[in-house]
C-alpha atoms as a PDB file:
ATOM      1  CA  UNK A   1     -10.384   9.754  -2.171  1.00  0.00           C
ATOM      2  CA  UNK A   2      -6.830  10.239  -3.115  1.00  0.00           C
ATOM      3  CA  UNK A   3      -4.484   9.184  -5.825  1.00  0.00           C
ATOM      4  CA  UNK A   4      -1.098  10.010  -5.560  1.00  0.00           C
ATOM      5  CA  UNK A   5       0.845   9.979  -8.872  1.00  0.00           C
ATOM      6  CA  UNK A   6       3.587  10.745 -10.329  1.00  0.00           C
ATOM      7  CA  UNK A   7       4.502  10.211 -14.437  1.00  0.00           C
ATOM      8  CA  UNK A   8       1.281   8.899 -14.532  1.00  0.00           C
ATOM      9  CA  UNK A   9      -0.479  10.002 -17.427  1.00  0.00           C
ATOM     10  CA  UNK A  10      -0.559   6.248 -19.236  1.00  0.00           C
ATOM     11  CA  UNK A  11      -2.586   5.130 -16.302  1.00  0.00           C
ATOM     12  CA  UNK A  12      -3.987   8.062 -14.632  1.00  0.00           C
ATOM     13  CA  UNK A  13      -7.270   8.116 -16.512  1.00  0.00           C
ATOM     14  CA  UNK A  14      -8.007   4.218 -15.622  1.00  0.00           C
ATOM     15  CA  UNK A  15      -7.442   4.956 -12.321  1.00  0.00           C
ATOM     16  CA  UNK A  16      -9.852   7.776 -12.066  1.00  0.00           C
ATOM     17  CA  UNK A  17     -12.399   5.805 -13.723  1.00  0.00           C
ATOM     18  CA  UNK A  18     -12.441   2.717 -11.810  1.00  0.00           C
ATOM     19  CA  UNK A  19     -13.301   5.747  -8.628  1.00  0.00           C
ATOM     20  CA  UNK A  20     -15.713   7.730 -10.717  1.00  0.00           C
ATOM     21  CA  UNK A  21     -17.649   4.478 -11.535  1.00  0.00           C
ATOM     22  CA  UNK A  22     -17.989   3.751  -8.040  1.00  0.00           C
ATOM     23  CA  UNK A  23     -21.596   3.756  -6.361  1.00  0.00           C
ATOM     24  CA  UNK A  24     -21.693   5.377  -4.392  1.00  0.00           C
ATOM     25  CA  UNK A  25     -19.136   8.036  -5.887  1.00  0.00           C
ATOM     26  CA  UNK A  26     -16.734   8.782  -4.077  1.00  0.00           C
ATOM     27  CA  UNK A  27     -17.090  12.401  -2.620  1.00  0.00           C
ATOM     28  CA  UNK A  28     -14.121  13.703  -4.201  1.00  0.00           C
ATOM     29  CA  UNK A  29     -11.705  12.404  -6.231  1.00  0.00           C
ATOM     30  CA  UNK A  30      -7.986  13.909  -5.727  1.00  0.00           C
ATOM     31  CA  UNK A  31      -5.026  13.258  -7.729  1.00  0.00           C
ATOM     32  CA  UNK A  32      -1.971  14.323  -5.766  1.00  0.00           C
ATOM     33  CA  UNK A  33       0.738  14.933  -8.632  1.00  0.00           C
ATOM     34  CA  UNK A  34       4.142  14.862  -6.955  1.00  0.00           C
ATOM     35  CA  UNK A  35       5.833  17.005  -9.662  1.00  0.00           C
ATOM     36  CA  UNK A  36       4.924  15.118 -13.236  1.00  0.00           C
ATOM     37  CA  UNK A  37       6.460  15.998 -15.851  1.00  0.00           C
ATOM     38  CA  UNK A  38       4.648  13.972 -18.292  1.00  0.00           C
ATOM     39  CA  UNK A  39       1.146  15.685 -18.744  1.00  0.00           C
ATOM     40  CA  UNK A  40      -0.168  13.772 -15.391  1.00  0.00           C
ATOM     41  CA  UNK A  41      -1.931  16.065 -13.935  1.00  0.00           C
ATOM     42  CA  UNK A  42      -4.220  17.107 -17.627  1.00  0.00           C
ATOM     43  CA  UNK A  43      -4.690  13.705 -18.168  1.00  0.00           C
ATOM     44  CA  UNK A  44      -6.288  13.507 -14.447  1.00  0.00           C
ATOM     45  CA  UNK A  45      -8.221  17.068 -14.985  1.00  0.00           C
ATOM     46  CA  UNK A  46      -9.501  15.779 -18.335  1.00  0.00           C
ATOM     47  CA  UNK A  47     -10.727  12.216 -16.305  1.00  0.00           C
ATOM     48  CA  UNK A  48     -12.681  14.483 -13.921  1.00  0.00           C
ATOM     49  CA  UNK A  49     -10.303  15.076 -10.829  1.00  0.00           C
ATOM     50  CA  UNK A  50      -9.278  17.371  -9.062  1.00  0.00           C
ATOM     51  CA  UNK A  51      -6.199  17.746  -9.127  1.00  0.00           C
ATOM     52  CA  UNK A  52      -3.333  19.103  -6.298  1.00  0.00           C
ATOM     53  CA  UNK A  53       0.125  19.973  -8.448  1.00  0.00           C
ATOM     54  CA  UNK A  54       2.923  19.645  -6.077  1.00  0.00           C
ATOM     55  CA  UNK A  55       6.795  19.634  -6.316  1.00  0.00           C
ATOM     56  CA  UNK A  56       8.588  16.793  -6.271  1.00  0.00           C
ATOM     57  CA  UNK A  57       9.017  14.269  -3.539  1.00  0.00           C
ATOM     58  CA  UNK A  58       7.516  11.046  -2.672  1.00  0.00           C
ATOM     59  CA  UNK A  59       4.142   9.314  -2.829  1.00  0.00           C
ATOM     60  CA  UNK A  60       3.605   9.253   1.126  1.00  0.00           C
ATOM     61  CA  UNK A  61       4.120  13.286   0.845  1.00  0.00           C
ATOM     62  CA  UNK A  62       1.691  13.019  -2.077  1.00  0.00           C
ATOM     63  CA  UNK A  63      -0.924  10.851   0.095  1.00  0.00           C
ATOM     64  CA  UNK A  64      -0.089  13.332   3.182  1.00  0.00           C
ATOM     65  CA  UNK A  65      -0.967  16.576   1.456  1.00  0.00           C
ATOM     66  CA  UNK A  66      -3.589  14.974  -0.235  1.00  0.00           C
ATOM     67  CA  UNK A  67      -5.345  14.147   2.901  1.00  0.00           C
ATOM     68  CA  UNK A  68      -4.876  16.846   3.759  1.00  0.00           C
ATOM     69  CA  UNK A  69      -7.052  18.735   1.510  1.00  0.00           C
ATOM     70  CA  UNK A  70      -9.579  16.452   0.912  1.00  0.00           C
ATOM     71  CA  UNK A  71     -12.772  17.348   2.694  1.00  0.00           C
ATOM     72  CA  UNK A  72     -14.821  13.898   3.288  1.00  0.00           C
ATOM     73  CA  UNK A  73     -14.817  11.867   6.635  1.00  0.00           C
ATOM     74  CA  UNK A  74     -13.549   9.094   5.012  1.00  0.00           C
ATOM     75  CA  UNK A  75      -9.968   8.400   3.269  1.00  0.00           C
ATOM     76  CA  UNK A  76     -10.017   5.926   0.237  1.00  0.00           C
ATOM     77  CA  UNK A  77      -6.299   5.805  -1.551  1.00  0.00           C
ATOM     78  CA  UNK A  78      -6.032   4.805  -4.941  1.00  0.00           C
ATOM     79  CA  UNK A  79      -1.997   4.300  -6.582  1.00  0.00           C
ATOM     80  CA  UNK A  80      -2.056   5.616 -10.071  1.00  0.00           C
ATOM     81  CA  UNK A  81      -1.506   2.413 -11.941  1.00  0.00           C
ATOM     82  CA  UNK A  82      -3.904   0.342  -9.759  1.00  0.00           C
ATOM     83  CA  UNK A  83      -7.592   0.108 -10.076  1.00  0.00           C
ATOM     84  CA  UNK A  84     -10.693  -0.769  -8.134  1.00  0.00           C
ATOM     85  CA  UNK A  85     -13.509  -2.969  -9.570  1.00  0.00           C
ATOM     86  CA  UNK A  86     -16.921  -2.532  -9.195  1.00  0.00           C
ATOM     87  CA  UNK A  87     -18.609  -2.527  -5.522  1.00  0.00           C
ATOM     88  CA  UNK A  88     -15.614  -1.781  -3.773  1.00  0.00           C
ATOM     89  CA  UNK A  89     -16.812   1.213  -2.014  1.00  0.00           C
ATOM     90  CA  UNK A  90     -20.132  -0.119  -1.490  1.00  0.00           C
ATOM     91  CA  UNK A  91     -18.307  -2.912   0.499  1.00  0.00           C
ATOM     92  CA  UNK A  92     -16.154  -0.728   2.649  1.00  0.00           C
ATOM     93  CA  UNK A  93     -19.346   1.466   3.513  1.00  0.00           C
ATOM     94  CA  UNK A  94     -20.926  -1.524   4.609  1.00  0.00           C
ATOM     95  CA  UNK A  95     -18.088  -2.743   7.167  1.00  0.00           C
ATOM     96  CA  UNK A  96     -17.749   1.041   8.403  1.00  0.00           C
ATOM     97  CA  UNK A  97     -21.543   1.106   9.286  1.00  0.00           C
ATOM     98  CA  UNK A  98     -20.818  -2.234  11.150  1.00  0.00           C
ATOM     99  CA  UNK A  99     -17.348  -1.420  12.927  1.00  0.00           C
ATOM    100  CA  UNK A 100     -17.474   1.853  13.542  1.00  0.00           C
ATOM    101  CA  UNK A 101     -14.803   2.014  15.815  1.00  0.00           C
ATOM    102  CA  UNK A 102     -12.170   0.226  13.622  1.00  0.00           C
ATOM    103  CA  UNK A 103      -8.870   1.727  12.903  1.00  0.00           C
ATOM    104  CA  UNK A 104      -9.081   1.369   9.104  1.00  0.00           C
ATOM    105  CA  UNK A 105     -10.779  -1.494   6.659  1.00  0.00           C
ATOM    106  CA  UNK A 106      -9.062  -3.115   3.903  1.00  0.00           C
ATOM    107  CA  UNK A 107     -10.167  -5.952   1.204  1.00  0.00           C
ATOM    108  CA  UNK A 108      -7.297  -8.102  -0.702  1.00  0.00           C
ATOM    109  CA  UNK A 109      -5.757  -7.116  -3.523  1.00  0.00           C
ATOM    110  CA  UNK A 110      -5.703  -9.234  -6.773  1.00  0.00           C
ATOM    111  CA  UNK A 111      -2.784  -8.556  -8.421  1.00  0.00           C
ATOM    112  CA  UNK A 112      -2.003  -8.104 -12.638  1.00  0.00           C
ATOM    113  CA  UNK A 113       0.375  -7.806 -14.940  1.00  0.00           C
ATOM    114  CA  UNK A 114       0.318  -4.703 -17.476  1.00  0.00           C
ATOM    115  CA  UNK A 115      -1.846  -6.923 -19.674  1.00  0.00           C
ATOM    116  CA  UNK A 116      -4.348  -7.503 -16.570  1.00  0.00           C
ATOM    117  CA  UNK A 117      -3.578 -10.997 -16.624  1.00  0.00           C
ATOM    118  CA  UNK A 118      -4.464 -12.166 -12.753  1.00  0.00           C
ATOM    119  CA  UNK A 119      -1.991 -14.318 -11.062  1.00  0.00           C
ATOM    120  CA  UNK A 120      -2.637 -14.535  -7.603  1.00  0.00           C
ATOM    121  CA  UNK A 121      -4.237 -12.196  -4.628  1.00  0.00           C
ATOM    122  CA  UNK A 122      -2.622 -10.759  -1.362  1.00  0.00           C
ATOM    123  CA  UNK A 123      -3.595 -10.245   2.012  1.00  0.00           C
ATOM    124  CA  UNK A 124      -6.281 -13.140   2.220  1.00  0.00           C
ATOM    125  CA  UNK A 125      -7.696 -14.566   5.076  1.00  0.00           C
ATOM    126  CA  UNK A 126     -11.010 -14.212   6.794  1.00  0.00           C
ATOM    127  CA  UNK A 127     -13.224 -11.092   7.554  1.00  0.00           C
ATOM    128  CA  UNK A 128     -12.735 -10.077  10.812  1.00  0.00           C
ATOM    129  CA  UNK A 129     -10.637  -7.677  13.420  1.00  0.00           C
ATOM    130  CA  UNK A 130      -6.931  -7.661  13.496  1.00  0.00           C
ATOM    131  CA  UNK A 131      -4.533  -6.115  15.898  1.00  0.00           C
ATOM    132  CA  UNK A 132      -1.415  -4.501  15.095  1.00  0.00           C
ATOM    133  CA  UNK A 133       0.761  -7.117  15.293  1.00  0.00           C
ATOM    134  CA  UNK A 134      -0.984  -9.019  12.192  1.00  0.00           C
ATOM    135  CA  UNK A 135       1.036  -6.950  10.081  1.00  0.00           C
ATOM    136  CA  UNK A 136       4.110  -8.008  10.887  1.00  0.00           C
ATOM    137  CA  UNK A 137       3.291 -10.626   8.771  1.00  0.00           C
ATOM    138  CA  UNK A 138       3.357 -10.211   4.945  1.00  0.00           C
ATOM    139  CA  UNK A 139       0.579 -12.214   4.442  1.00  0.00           C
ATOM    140  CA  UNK A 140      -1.805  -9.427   4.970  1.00  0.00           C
ATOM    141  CA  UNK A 141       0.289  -6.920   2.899  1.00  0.00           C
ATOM    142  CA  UNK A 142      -2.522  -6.453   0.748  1.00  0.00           C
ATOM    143  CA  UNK A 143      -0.935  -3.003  -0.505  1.00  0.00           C
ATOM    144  CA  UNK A 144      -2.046   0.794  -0.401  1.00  0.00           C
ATOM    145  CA  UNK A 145      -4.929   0.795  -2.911  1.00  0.00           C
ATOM    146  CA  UNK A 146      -7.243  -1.234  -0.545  1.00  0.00           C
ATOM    147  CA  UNK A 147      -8.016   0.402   2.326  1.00  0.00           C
ATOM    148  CA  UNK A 148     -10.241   3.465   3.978  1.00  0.00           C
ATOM    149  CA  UNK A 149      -9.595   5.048   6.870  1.00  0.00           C
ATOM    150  CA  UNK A 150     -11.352   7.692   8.778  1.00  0.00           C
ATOM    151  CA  UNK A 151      -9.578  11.144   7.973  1.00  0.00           C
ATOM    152  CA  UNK A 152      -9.518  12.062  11.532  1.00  0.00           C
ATOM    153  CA  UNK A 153      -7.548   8.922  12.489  1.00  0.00           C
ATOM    154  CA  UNK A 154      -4.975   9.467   9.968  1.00  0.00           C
ATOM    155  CA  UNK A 155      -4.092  12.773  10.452  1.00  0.00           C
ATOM    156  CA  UNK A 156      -4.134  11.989  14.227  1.00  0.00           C
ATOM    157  CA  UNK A 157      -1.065   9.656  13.561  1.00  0.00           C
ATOM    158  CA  UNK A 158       0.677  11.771  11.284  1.00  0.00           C
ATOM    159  CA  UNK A 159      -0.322   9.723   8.270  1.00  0.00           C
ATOM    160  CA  UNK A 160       2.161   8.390   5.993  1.00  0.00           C
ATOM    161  CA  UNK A 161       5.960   8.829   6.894  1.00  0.00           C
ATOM    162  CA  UNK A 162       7.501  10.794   4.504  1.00  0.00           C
ATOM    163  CA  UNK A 163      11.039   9.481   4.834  1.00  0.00           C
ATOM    164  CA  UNK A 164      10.262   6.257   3.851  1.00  0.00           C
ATOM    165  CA  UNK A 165      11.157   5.236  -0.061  1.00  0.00           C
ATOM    166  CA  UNK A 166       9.146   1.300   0.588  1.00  0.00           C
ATOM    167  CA  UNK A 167       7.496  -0.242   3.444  1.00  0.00           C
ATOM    168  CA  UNK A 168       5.287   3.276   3.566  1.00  0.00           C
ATOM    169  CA  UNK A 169       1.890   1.189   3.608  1.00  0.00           C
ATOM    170  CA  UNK A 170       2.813  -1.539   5.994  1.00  0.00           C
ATOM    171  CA  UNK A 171       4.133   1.193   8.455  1.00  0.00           C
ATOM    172  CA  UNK A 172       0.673   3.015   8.272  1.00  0.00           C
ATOM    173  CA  UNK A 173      -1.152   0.308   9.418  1.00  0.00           C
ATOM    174  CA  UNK A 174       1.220  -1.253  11.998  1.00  0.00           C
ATOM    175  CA  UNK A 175       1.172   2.372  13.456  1.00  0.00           C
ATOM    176  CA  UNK A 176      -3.007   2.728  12.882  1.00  0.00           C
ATOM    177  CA  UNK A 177      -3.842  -0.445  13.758  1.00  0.00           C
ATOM    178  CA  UNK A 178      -1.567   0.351  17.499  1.00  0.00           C
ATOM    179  CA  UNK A 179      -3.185   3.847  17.658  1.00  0.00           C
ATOM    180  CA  UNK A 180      -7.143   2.849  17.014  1.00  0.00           C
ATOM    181  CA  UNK A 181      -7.278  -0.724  16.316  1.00  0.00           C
ATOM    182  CA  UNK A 182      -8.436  -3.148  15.443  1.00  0.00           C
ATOM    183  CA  UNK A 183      -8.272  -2.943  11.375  1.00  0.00           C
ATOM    184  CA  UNK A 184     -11.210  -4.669   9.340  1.00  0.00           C
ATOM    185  CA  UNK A 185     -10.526  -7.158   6.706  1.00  0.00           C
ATOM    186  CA  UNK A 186     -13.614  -7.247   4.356  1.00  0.00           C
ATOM    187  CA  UNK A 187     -13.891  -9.772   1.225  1.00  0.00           C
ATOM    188  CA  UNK A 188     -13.531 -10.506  -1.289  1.00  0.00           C
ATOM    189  CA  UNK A 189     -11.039  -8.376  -3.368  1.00  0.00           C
ATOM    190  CA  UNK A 190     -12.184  -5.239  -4.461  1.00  0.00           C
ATOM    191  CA  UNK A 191      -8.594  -4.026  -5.937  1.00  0.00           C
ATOM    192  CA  UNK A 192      -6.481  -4.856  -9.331  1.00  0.00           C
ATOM    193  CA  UNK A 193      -2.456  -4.350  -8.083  1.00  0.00           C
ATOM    194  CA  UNK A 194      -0.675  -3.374 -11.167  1.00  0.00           C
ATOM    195  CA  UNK A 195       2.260  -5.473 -10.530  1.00  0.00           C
ATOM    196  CA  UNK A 196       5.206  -3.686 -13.137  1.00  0.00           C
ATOM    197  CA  UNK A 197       8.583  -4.047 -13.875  1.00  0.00           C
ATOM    198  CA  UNK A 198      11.368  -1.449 -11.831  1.00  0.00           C
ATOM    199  CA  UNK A 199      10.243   0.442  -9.457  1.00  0.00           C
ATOM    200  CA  UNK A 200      11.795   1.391  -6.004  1.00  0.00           C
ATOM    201  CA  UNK A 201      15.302   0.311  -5.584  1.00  0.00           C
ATOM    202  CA  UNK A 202      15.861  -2.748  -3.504  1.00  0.00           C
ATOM    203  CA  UNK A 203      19.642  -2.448  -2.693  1.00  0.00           C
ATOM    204  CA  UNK A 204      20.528  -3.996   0.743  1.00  0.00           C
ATOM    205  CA  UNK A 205      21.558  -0.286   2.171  1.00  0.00           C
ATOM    206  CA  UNK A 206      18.065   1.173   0.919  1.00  0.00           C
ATOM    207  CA  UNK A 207      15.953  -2.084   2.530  1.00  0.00           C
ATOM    208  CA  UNK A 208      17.960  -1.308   5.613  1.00  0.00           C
ATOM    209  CA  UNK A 209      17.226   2.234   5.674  1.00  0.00           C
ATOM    210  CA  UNK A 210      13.688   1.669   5.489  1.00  0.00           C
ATOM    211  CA  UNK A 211      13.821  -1.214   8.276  1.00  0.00           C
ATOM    212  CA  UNK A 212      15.071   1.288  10.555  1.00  0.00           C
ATOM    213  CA  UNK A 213      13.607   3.991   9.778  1.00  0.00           C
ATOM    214  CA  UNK A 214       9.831   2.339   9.992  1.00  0.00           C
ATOM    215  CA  UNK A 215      10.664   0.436  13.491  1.00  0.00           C
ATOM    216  CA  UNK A 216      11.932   3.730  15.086  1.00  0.00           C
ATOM    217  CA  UNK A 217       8.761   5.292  15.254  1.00  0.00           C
ATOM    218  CA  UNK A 218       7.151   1.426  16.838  1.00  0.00           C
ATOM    219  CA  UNK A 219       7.455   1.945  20.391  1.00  0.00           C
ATOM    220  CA  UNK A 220       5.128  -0.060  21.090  1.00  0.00           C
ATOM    221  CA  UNK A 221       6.763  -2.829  19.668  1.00  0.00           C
ATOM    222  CA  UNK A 222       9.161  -5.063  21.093  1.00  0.00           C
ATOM    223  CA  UNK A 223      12.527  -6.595  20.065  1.00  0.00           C
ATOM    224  CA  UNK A 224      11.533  -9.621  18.706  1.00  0.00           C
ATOM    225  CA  UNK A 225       8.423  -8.058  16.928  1.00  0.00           C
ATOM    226  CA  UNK A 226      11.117  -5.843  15.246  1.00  0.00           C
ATOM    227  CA  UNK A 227      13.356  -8.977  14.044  1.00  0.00           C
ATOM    228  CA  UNK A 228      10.378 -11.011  13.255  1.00  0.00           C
ATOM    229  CA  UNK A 229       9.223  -7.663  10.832  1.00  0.00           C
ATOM    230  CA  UNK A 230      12.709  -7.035   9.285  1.00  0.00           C
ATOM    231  CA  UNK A 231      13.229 -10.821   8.442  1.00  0.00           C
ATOM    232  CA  UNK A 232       9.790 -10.782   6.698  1.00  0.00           C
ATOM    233  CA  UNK A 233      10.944  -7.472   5.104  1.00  0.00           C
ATOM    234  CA  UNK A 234      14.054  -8.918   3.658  1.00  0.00           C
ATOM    235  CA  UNK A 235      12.671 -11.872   2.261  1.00  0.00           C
ATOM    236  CA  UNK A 236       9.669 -10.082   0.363  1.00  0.00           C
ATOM    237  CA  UNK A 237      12.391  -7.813  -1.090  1.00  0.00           C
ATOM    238  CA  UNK A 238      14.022 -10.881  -2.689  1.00  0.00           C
ATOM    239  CA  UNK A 239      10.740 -12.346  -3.779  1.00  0.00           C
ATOM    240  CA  UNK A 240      10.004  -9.566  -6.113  1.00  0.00           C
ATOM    241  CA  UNK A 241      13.782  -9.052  -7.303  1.00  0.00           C
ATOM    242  CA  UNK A 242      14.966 -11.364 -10.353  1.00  0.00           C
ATOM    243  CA  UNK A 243      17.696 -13.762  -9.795  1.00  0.00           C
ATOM    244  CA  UNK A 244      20.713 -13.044  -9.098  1.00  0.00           C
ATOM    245  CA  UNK A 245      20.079  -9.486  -7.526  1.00  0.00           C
ATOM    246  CA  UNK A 246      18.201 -11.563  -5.010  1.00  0.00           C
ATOM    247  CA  UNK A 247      20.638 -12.980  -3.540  1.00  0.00           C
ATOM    248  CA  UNK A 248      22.141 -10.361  -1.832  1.00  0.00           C
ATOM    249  CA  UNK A 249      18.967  -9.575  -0.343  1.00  0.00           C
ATOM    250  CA  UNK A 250      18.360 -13.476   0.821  1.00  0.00           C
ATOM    251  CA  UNK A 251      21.997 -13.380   2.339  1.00  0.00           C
ATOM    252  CA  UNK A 252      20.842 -10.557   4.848  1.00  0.00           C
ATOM    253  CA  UNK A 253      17.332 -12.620   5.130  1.00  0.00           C
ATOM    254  CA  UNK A 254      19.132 -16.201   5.388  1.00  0.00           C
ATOM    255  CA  UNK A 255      19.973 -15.698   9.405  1.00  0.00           C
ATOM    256  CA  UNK A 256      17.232 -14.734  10.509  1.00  0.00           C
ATOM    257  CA  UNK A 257      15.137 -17.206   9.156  1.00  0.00           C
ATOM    258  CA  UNK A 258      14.468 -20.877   9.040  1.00  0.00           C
ATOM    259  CA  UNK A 259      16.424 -22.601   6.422  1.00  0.00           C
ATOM    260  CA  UNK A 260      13.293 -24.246   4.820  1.00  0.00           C
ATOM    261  CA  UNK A 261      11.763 -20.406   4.348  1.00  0.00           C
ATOM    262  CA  UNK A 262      14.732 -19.425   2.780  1.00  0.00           C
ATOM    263  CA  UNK A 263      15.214 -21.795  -0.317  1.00  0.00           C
ATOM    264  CA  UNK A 264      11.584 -21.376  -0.549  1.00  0.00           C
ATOM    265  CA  UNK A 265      12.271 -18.034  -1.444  1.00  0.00           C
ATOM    266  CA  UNK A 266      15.762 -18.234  -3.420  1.00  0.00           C
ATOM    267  CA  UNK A 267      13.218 -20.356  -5.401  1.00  0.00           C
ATOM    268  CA  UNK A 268      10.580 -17.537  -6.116  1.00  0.00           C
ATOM    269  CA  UNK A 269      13.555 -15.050  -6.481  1.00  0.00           C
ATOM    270  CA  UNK A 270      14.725 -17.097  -9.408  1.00  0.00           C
ATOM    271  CA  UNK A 271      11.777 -17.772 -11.054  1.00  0.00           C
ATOM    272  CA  UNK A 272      10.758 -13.865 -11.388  1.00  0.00           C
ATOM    273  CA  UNK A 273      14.090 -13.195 -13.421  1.00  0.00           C
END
C-alpha cells in the first residue's frame, strides 16, 4: 500500500498504524514523501515504513512513483492525515475474491474533524457494480483513501494525472472504471477522512484548470457528460469554501444548474464559514 505525504510528520505515524494493524497486513507499506521538509519521512521510518524520499511535486506524482515501486498485486492508497479502521482490508479482499474482474473496489468514507468528531459519510449507496459514468456524480466521491486497485490496471492507465492540483481521485476512477469496469462498492465504511482547514486553492481559474484538464483525457465521454461533471465540480468547490469566497465559485456553478440546487448550496457554503 501507498501513502503519499507531504509535511506530514503530525499525522504520518497514525496513518501507518491504522495499515500496520490491518489483518491481514498489508504486504508493504510505502510512504511516498514528496519533498518534506518537516521530519516526514523519520517519523514514517520510525512507524515501520518504508519509505520513498522524492523531490517536490504533487501527491498524484507521489501515488505514481509509489506504485510504481511497490511490489504486491494489489494497490491500497492511504492520504497521510486519513486513517483506516479495523477490517478494512479484510473487506476489500473479500470483494476481490468475488469480482475478480472489477476495475477497482472502494468502501465510503466517514469523514472527521481534527478532533475525530464524525459528521457525516461520503460515497454511500448500495454494494454493487458501477460503470464509469457513476462518477460523474459526487455522491460517490468517497475520496482517495478508500479504494484498491489491481497494480496492473493502474499502471495500464497511466495512474494518477500528474497535472492535476484537485479532482486527481475522481479522474482515476472515471478513467478506471471506462478502461476495466465496473468498480465495486463494498460496505460499510472502512475509512476516517480527515476533513482540515486550507488546503488546495479553490480560485475559479484553478477549478477551471482542473475541469479541463481532467475532461481532456475523457474521450469516451460525451458533451453533456462533461457539463453535467463540471457543474457538479463547481458546486462541491463552493460547498467546502466558507462564505463569501463561495460565491464566486456558485456564480460559475449557478448556470448550469437548477436554481433549487444552487441555494441549496449557497446555503452549505455559508454555513462552513
Amino acid at each position: 500500500m501507498v501513502i503519499p505525504a507531504y509535511r506530514a510528520a503530525s499525522t504520518i505515524d497514525r496513518a501507518v498504524a491504522s495499515a500496520l494493524a490491518q489483518d491481514p497486513a498489508p504486504w508493504e507499506v510505502i510512504v511516498a514523501d514528496d519533498g518534506s521538509d518537516d521530519g516526514t519521512a523519520e517519523v514514517a521510518e520510525r512507524a515501520g515504513a518504508t519509505v520513498q524520499r522524492l523531490p517536490r511535486g504533487n501527491g498524484s506524482i507521489a501515488r505514481n512513483r509509489g506504485a510504481e515501486a511497490a511490489s504486491g498485486e494489489f494497490l491500497a492508497f492511504l492520504d497521510a492525515d486519513d486513517r483506516w479502521m479495523p477490517g478494512k482490508l479484510a473487506v476489500h479482499a473479500a470483494s476481490w475474491r468475488a469480482h475478480p474482474d472489477g476495475a477497482f473496489i472502494f468502501d465510503p468514507s466517514t469523514h472527521v474533524d481534527e478532533a475525530g468528531l464524525e459528521f457525516g459519510e461520503f460515497g454511500r449507496g448500495p454494494d454493487g457494480p458501477l460503470p464509469w459514468t457513476a462518477f460523474l456524480d459526487r455522491r460517490q466521491w468517497a475520496g482517495g483513501s478508500t479504494f484498491s486497485v489491481r497494480r496492473e490496471t493502474y499502471l495500464a492507465i497511466g495512474g494518477c494525472h500528474e497535472g492535476l492540483t484537485m479532482l486527481q481521485d475522481v479522474d482515476l476512477w472515471v478513467r478506471l472504471a471506462a478502461h476495466a469496469g465496473p468498480a465495486w462498492r463494498v460496505n460499510p465504511s472502512r475509512t476516517w477522512y480527515t476533513r482540515s482547514p486550507g488546503g488546495v486553492s479553490r480560485s475559479p481559474a484553478r477549478v477551471a484548470e482542473n475541469i479541463a484538464r481532467a475532461v481532456a483525457g475523457w474521450p469516451f465521454a460525451s458533451p453533456r457528460d462533461r457539463e453535467r461533471f463540471a457543474s457538479l465540480v463547481w458546486l462541491n468547490a463552493a460547498d467546502v469554501t466558507p462564505f463569501p469566497a463561495s460565491l464566486a465559485l456558485l456564480r460559475h456553478a449557478r448556470s448550469r444548474v437548477a436554481e433549487p440546487r444552487f441555494w441549496r448550496a449557497l446555503w452549505r457554503s455559508w454555513r462552513v464559514r
